[in-house]
PDB file of N, CA and C in Angstrom:
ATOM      1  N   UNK A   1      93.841  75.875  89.012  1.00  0.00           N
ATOM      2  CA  UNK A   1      95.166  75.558  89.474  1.00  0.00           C
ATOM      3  C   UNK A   1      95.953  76.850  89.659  1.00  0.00           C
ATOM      4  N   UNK A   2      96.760  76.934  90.500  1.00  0.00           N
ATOM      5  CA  UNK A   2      97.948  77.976  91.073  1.00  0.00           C
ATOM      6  C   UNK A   2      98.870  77.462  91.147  1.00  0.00           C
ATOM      7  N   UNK A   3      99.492  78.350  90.620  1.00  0.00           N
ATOM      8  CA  UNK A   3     101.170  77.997  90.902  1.00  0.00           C
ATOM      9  C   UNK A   3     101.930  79.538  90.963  1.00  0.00           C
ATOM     10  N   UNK A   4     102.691  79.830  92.280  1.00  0.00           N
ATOM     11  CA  UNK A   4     103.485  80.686  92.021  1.00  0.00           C
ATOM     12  C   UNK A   4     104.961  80.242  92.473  1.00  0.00           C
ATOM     13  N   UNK A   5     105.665  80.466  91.885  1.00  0.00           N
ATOM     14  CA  UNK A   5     106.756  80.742  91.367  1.00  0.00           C
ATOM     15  C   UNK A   5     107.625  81.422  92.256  1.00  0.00           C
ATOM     16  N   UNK A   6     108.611  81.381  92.945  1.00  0.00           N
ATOM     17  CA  UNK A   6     109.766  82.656  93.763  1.00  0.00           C
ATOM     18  C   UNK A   6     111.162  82.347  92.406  1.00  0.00           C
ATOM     19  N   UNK A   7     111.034  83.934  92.309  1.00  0.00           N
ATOM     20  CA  UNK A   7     112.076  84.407  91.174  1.00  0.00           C
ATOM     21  C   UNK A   7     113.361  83.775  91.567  1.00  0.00           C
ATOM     22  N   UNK A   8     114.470  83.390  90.828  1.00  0.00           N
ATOM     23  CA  UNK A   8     115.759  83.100  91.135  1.00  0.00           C
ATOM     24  C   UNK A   8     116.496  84.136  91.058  1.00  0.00           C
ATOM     25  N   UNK A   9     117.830  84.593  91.913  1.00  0.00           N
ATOM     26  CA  UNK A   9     118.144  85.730  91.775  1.00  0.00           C
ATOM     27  C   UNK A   9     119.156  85.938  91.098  1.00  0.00           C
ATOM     28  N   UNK A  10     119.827  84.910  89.976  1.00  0.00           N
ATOM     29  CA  UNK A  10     120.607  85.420  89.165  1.00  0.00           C
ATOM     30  C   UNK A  10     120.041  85.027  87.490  1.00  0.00           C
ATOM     31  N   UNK A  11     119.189  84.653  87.719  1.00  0.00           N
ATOM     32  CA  UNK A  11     118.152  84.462  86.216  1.00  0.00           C
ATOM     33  C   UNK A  11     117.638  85.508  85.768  1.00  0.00           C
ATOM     34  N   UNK A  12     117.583  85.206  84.442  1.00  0.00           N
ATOM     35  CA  UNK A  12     117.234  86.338  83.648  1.00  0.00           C
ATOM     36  C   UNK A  12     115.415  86.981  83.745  1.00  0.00           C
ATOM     37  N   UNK A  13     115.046  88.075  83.456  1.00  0.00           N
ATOM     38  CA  UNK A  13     113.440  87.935  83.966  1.00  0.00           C
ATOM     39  C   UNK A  13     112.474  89.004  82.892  1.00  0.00           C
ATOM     40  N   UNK A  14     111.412  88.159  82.020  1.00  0.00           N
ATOM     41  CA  UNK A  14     110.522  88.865  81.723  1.00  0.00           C
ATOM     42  C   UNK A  14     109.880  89.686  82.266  1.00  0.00           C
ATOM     43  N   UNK A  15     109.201  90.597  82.068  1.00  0.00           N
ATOM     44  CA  UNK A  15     108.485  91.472  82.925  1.00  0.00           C
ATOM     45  C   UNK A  15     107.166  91.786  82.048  1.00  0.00           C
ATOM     46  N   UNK A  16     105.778  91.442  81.959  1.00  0.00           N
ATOM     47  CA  UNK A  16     104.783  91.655  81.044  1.00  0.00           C
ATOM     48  C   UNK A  16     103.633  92.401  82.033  1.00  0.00           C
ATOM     49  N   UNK A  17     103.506  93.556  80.821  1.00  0.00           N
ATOM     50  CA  UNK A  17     102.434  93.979  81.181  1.00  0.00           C
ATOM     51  C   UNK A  17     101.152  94.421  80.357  1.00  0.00           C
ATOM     52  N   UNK A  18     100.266  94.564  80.807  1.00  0.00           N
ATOM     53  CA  UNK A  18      99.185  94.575  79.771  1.00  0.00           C
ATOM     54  C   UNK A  18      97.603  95.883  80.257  1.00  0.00           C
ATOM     55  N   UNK A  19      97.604  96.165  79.579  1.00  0.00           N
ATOM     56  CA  UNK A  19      96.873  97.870  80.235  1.00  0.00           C
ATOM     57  C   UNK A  19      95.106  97.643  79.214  1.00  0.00           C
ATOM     58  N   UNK A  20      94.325  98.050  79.672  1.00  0.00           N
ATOM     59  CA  UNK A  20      93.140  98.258  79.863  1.00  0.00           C
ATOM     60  C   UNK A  20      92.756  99.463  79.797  1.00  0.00           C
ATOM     61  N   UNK A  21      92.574 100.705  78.898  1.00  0.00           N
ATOM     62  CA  UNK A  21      92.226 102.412  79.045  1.00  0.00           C
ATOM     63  C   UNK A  21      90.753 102.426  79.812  1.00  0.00           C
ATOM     64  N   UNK A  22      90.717 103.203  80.242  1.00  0.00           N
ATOM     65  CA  UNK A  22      89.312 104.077  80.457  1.00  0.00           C
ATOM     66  C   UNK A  22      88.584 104.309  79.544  1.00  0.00           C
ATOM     67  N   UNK A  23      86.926 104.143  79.162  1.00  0.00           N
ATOM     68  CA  UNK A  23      86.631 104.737  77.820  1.00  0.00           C
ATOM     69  C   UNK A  23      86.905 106.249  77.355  1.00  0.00           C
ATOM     70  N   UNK A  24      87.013 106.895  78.546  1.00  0.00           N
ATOM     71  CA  UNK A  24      87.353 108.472  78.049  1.00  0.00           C
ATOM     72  C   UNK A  24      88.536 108.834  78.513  1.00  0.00           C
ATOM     73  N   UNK A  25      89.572 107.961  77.725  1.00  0.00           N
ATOM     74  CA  UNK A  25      91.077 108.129  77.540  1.00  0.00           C
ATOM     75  C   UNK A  25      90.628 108.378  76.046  1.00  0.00           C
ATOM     76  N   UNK A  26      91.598 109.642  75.999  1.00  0.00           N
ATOM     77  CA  UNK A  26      91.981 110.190  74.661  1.00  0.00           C
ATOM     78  C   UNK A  26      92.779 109.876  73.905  1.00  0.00           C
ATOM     79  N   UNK A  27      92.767 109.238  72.418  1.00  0.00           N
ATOM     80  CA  UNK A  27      93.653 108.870  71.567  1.00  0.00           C
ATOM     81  C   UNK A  27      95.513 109.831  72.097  1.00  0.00           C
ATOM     82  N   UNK A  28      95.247 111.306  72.206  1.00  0.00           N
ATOM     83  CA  UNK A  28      95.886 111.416  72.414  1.00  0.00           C
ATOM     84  C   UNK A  28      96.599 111.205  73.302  1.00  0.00           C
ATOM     85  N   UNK A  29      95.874 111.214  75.135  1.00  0.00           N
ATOM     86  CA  UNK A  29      96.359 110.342  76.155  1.00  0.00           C
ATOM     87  C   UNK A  29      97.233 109.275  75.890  1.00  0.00           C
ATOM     88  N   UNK A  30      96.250 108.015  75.275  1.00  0.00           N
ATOM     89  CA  UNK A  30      97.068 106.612  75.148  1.00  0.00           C
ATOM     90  C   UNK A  30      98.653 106.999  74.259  1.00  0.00           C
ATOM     91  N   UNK A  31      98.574 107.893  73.408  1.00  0.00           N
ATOM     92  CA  UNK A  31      99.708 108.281  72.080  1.00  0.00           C
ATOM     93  C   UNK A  31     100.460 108.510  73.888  1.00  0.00           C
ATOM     94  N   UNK A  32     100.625 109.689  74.507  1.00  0.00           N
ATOM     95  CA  UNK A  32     101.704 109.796  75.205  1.00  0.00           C
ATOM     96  C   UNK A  32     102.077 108.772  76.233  1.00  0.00           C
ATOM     97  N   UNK A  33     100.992 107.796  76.642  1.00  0.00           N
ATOM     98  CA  UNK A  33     101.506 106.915  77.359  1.00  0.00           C
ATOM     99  C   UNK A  33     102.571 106.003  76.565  1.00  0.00           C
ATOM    100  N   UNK A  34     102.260 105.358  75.487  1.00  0.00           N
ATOM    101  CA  UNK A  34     102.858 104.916  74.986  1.00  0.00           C
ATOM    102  C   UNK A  34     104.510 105.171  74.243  1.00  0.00           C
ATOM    103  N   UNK A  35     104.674 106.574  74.289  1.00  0.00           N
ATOM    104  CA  UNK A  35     105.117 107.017  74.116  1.00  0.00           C
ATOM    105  C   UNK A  35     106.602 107.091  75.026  1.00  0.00           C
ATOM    106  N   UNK A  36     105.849 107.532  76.352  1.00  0.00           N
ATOM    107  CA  UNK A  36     106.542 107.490  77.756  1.00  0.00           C
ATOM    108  C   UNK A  36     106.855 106.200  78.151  1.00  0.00           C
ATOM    109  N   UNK A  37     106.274 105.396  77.679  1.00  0.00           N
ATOM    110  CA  UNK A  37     106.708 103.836  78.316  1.00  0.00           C
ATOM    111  C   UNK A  37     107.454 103.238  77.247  1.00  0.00           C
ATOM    112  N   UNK A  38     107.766 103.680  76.191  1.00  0.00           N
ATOM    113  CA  UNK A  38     108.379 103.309  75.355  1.00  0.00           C
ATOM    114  C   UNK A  38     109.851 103.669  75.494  1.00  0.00           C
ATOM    115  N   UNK A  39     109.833 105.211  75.832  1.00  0.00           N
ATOM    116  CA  UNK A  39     110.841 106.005  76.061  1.00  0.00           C
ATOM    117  C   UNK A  39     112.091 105.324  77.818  1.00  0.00           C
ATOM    118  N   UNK A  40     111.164 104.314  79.019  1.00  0.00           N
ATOM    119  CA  UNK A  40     112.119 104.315  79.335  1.00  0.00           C
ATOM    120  C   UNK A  40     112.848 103.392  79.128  1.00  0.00           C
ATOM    121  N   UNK A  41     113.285 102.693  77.759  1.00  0.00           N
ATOM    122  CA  UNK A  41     114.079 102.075  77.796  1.00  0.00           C
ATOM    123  C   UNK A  41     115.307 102.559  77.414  1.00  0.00           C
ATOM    124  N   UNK A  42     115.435 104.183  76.842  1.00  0.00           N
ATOM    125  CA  UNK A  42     116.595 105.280  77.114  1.00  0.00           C
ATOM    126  C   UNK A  42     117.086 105.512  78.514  1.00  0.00           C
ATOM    127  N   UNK A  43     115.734 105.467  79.182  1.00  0.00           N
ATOM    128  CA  UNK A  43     115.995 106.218  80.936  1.00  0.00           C
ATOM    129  C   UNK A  43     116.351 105.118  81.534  1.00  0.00           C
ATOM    130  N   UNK A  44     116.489 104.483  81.756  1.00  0.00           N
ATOM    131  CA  UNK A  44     116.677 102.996  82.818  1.00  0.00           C
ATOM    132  C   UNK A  44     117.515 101.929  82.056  1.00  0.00           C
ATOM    133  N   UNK A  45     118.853 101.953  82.518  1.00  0.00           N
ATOM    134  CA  UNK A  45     119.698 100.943  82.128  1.00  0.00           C
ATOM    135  C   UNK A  45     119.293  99.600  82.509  1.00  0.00           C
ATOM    136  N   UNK A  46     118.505  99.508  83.256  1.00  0.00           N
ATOM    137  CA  UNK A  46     118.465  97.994  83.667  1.00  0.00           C
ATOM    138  C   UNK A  46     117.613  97.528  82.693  1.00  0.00           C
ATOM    139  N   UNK A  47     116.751  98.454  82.090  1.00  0.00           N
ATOM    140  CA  UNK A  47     115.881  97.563  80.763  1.00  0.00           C
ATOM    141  C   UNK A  47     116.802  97.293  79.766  1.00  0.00           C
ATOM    142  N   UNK A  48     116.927  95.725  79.537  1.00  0.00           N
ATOM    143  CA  UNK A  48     117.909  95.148  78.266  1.00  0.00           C
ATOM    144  C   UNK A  48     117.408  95.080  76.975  1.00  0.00           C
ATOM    145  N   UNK A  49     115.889  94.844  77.458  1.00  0.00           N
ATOM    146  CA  UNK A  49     114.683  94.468  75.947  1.00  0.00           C
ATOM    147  C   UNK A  49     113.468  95.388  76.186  1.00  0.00           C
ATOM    148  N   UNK A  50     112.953  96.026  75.504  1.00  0.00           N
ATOM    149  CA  UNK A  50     111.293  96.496  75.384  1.00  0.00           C
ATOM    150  C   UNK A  50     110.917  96.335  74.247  1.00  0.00           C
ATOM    151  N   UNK A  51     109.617  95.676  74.090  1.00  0.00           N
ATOM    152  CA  UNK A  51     108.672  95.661  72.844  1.00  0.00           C
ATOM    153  C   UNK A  51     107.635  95.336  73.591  1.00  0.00           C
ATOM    154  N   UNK A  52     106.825  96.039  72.554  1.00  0.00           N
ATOM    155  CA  UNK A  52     104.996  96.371  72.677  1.00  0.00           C
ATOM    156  C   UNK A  52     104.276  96.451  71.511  1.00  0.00           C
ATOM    157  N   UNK A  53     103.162  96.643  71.874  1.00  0.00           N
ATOM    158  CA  UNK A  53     102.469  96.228  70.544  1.00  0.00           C
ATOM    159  C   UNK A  53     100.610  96.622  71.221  1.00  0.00           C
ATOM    160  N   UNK A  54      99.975  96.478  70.281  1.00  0.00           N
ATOM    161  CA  UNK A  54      98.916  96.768  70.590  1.00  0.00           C
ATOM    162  C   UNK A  54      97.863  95.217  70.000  1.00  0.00           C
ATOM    163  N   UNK A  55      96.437  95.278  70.548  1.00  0.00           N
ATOM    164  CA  UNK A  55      96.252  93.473  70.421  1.00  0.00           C
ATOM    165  C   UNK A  55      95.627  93.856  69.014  1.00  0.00           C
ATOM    166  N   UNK A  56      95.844  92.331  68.465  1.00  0.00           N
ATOM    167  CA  UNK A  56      95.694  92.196  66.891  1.00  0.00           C
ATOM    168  C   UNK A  56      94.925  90.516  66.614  1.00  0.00           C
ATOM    169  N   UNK A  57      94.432  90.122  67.793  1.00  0.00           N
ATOM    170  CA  UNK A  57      93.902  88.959  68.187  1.00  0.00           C
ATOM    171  C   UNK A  57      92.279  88.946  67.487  1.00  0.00           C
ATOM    172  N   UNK A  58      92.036  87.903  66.996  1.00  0.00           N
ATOM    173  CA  UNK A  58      91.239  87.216  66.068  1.00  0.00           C
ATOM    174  C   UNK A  58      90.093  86.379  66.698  1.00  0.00           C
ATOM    175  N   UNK A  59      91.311  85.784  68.083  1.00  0.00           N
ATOM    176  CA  UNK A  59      90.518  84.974  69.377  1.00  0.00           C
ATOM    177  C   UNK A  59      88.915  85.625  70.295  1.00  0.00           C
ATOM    178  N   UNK A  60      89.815  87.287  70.228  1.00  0.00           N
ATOM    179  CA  UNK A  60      88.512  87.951  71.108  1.00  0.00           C
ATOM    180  C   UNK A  60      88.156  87.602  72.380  1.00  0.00           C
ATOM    181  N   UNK A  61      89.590  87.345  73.136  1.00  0.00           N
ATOM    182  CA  UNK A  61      89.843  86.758  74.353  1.00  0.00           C
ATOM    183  C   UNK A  61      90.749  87.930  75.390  1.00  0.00           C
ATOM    184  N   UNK A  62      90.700  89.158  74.420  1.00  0.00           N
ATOM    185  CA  UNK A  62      91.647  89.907  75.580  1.00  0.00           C
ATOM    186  C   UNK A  62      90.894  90.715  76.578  1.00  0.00           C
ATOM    187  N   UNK A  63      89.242  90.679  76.895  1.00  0.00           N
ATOM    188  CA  UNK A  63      88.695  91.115  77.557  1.00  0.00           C
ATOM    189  C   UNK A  63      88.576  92.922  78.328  1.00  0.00           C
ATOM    190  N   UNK A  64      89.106  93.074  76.628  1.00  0.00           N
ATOM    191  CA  UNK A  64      89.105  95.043  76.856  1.00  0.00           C
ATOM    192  C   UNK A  64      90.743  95.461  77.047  1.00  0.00           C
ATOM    193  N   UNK A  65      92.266  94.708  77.017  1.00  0.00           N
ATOM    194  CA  UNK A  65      93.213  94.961  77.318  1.00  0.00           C
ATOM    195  C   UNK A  65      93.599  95.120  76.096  1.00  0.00           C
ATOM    196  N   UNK A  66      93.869  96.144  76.147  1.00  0.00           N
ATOM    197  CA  UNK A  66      94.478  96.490  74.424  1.00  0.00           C
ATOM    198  C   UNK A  66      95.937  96.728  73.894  1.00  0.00           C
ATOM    199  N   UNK A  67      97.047  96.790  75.152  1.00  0.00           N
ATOM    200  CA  UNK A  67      98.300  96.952  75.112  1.00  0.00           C
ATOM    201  C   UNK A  67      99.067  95.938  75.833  1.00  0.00           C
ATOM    202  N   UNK A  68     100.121  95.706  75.103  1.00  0.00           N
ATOM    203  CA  UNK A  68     101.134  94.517  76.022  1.00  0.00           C
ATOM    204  C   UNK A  68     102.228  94.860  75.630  1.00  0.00           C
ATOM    205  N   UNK A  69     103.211  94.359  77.211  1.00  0.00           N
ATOM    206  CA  UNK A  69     104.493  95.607  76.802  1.00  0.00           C
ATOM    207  C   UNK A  69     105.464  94.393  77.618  1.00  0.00           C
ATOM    208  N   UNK A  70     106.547  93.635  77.158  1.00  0.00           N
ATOM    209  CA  UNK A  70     107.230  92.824  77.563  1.00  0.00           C
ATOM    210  C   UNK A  70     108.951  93.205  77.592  1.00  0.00           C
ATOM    211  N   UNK A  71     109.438  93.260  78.810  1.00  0.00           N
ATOM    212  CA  UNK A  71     110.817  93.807  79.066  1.00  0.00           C
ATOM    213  C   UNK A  71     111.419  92.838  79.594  1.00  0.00           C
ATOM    214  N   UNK A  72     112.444  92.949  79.349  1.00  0.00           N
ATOM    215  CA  UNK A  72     113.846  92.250  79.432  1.00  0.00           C
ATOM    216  C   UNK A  72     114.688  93.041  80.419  1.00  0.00           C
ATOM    217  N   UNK A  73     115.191  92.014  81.320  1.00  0.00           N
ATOM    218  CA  UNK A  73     116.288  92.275  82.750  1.00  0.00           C
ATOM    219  C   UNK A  73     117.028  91.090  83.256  1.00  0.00           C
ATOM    220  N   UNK A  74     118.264  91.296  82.976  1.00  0.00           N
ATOM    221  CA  UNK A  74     119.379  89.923  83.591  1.00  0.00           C
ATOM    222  C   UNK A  74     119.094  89.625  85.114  1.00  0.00           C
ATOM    223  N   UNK A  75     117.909  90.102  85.942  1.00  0.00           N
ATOM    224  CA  UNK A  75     118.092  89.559  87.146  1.00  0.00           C
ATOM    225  C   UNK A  75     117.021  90.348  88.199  1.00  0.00           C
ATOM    226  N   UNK A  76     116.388  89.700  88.735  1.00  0.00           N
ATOM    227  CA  UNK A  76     115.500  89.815  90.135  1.00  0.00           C
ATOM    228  C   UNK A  76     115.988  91.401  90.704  1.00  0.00           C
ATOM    229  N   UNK A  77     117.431  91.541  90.948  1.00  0.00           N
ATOM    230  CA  UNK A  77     117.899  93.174  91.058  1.00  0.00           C
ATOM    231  C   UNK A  77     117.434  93.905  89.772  1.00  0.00           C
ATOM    232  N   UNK A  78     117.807  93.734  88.471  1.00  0.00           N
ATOM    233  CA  UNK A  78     117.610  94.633  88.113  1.00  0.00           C
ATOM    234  C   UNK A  78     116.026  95.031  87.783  1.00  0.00           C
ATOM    235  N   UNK A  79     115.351  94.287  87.966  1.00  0.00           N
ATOM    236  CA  UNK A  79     113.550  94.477  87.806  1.00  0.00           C
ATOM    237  C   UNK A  79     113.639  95.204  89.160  1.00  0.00           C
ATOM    238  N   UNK A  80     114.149  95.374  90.124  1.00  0.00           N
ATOM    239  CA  UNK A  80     113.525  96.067  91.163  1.00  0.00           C
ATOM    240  C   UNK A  80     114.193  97.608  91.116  1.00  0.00           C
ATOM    241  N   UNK A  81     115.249  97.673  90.628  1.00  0.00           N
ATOM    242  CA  UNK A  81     115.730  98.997  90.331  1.00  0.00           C
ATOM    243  C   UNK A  81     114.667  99.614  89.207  1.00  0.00           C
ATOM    244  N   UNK A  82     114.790  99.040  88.705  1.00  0.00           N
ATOM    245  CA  UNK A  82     113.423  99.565  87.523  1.00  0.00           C
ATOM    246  C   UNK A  82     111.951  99.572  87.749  1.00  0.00           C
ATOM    247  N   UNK A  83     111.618  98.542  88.850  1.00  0.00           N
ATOM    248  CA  UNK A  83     110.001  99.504  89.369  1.00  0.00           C
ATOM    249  C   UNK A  83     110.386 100.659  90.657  1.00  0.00           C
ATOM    250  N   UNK A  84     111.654 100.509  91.102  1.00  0.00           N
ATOM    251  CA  UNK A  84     111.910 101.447  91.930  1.00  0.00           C
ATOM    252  C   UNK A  84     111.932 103.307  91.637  1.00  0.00           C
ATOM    253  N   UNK A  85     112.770 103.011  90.166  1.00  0.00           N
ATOM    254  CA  UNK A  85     113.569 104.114  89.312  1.00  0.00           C
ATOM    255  C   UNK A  85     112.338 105.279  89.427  1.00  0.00           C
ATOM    256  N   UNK A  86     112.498 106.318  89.357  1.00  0.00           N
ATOM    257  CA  UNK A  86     111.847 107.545  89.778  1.00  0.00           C
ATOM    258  C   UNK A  86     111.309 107.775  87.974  1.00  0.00           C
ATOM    259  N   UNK A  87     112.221 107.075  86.878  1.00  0.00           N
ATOM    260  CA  UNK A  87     111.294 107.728  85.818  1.00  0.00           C
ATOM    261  C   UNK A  87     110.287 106.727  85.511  1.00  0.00           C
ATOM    262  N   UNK A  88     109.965 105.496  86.279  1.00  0.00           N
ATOM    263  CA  UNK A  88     109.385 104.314  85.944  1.00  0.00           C
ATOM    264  C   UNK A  88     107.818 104.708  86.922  1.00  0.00           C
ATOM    265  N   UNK A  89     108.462 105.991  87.969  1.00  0.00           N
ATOM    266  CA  UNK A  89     107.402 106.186  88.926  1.00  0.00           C
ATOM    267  C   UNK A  89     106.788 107.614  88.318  1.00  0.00           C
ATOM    268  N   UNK A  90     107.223 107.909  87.573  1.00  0.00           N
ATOM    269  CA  UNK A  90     106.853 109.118  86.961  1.00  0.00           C
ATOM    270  C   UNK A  90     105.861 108.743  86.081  1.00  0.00           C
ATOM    271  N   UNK A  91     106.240 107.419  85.320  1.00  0.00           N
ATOM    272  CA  UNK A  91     105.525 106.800  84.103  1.00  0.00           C
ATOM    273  C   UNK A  91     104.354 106.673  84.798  1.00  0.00           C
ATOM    274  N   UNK A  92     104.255 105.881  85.907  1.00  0.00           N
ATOM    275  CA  UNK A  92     103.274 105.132  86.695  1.00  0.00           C
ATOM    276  C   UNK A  92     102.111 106.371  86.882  1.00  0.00           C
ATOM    277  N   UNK A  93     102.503 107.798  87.196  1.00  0.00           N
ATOM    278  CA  UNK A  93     101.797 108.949  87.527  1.00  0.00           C
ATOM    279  C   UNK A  93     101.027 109.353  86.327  1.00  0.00           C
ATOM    280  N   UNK A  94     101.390 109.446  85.668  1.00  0.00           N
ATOM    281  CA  UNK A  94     100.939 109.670  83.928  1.00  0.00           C
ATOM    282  C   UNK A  94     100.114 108.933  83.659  1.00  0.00           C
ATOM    283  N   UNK A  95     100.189 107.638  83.800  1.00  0.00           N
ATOM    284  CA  UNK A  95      99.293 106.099  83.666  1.00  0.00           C
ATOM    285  C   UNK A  95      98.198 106.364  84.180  1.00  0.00           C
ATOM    286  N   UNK A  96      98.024 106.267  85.328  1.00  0.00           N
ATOM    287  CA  UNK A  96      96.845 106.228  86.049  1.00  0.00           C
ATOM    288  C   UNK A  96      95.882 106.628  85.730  1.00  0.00           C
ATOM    289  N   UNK A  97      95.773 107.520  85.455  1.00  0.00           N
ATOM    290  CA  UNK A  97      94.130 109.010  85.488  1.00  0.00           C
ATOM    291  C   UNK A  97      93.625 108.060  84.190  1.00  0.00           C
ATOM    292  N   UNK A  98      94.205 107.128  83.411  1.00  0.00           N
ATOM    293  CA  UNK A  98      93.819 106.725  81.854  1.00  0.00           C
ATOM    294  C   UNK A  98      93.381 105.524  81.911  1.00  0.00           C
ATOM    295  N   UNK A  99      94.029 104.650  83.116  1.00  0.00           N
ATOM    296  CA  UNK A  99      94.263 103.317  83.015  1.00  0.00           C
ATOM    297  C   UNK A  99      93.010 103.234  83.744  1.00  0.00           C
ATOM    298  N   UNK A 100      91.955 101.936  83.235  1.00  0.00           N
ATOM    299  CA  UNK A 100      90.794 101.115  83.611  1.00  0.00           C
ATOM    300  C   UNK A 100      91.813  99.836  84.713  1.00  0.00           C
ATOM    301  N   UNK A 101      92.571  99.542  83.749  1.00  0.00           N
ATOM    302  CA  UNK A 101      93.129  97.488  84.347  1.00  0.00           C
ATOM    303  C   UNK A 101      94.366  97.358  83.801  1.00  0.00           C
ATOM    304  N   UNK A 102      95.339  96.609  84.896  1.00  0.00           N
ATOM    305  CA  UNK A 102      96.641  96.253  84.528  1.00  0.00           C
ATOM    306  C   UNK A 102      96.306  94.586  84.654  1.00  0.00           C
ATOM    307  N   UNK A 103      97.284  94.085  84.609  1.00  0.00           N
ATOM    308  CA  UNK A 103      97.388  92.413  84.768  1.00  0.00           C
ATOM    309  C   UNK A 103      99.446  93.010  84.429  1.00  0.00           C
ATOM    310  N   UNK A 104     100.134  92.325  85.275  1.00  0.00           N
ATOM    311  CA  UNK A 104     101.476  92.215  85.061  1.00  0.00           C
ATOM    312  C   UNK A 104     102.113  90.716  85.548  1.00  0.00           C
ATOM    313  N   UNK A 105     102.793  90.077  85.029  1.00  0.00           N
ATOM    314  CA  UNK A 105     103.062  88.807  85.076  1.00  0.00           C
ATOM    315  C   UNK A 105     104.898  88.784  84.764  1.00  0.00           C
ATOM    316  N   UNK A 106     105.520  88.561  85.934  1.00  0.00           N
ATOM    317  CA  UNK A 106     107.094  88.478  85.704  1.00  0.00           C
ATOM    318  C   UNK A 106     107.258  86.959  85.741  1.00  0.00           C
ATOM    319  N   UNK A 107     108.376  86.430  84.531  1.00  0.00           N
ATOM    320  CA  UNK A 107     108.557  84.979  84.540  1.00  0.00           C
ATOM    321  C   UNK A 107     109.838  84.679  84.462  1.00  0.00           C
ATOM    322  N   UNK A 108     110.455  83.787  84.651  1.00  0.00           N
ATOM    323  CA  UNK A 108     112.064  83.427  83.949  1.00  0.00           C
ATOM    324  C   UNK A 108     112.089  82.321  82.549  1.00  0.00           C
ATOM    325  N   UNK A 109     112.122  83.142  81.622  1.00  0.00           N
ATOM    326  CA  UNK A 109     112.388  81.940  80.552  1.00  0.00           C
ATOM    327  C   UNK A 109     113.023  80.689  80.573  1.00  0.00           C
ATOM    328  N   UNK A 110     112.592  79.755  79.783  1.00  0.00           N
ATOM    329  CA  UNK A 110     112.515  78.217  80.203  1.00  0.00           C
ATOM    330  C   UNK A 110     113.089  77.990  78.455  1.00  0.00           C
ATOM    331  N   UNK A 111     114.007  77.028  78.591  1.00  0.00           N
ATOM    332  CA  UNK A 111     114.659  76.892  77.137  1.00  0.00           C
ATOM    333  C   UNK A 111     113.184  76.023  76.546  1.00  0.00           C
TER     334      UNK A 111
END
């Protein structure tokens, strides 16, 4: 089954993402990614919420994705200023050379 979804544009909007390393990403690599993606929620006003975490799952269902990083934005604008934002594209540059697999999934919370 499929279902997609068109965002509403004054609803509030999750933003999830979930990363996959390379096997020869370096502890220290992943330390600064994390680091940097942590950090723009100083650089970018439009992020309201960030938390992340690394998987701690028992299930053995995350298929090699070892990070998930879920942000908070009052609105369809402000998620696009923030994949737009030059330090979000900076992040993105840093990412790459490390990153195996993304999966990103934006939703609007449902009471």
């Amino acid at each position: 089954m499929t279902a997609i979804t068109v965002l509403g544009a004054e609803a509030p909007i999750r933003h999830v993402v979930s990363f996959k390393f390379k096997a020869d990403a370096t502890p220290e690599q992943v330390h600064a990614i994390e680091s940097a993606f942590a950090a723009l929620k100083t650089k970018i006003p439009q992020i309201q919420s960030l938390e992340w975490g690394t998987n701690v799952s028992e299930e053995k269902l995350d298929k090699g994705f070892t990070h998930m990083w879920v942000l908070g934005f009052a609105d369809a604008k402000s998620l696009k200023v923030y994949l737009d934002h030059p330090d979000h594209q900076a992040f993105v540059t840093l990412l790459k050379p490390s990153l195996a697999d993304a999966f990103v999934v934006d939703f609007q919370p449902r009471p």
